[in-house]
Protein backbone atom coordinates (compact mmCIF):
# COMPACT_ATOMS: atom_id res chain seq x y z
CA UNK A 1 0.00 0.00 0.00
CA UNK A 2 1.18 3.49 -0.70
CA UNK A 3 2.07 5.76 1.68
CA UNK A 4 -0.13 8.35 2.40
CA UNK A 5 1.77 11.81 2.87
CA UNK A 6 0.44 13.94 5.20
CA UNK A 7 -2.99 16.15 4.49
CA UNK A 8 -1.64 19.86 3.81
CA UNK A 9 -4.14 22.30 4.54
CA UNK A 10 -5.16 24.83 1.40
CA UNK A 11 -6.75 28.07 1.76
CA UNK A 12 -9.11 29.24 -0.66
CA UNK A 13 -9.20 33.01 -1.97
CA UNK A 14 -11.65 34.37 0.52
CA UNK A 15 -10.08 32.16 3.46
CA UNK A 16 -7.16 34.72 2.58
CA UNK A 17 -9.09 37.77 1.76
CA UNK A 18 -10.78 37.22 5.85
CA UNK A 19 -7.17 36.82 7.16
CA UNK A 20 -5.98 40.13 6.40
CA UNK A 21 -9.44 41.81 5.61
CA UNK A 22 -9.26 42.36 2.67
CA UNK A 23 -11.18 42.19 -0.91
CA UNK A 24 -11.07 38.67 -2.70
CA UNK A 25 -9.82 40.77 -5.29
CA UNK A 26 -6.94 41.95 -3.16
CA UNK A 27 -5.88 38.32 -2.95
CA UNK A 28 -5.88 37.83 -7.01
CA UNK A 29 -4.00 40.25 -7.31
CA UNK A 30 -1.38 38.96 -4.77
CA UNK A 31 -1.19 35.73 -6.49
CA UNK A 32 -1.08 37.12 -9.88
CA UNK A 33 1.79 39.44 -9.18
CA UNK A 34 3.51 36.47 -7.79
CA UNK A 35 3.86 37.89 -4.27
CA UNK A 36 1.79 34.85 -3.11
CA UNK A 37 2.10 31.41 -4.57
CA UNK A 38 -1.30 29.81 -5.56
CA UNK A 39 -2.06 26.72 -7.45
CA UNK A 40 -5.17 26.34 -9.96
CA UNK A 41 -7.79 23.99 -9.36
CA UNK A 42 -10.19 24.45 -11.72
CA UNK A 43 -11.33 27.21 -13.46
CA UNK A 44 -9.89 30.22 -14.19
CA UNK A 45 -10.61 31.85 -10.80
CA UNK A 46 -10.68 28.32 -8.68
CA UNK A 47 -6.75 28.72 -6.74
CA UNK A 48 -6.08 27.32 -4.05
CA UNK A 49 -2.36 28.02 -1.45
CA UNK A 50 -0.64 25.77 0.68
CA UNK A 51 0.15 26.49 4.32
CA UNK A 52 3.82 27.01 3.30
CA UNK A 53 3.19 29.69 0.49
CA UNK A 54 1.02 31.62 3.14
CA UNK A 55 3.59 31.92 5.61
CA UNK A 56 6.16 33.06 3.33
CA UNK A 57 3.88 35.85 2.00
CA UNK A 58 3.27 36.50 6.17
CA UNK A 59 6.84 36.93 6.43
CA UNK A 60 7.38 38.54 2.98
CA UNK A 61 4.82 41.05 4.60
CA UNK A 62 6.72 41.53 7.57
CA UNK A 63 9.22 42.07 6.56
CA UNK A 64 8.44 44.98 3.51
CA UNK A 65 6.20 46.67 6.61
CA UNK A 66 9.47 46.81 8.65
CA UNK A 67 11.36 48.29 5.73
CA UNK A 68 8.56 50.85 5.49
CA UNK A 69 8.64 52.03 8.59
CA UNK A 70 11.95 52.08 9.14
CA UNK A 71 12.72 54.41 5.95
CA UNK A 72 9.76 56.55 7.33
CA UNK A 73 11.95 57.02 10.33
């Protein structure tokens, strides 16, 4: 029998949009700039991101707000 690897969670579009409150549009956007990593399901709207892609973008995030504020400063 094959092993079975473990279930990875996926977050839809408006999953992401709630997270950081913002349009499902926002998120689209994110993903089609490349700033978040998305796959496509089905569709041409239907993506879906991993756990891992999210917390890079979180850190990716961080880490551009730091440099803002910091240059502000």
């Amino acid at each position: 029998m094959a092993e079975r690897r473990d279930m990875e969670k996926y977050y839809t579009i408006k999953e992401i949009a709630e997270k950081f409150s913002v349009s499902d549009e926002t998120v689209r956007r994110w993903i089609r700039s490349g700033i978040l990593n998305a796959v496509l399901i089905s569709g041409d709207r239907n993506y879906r991101v991993d756990n891992e892609s999210l917390e890079n973008f979180i850190k990716f995030r961080m880490e551009n707000t730091n440099n803002e504020k910091n240059e502000s400063t």
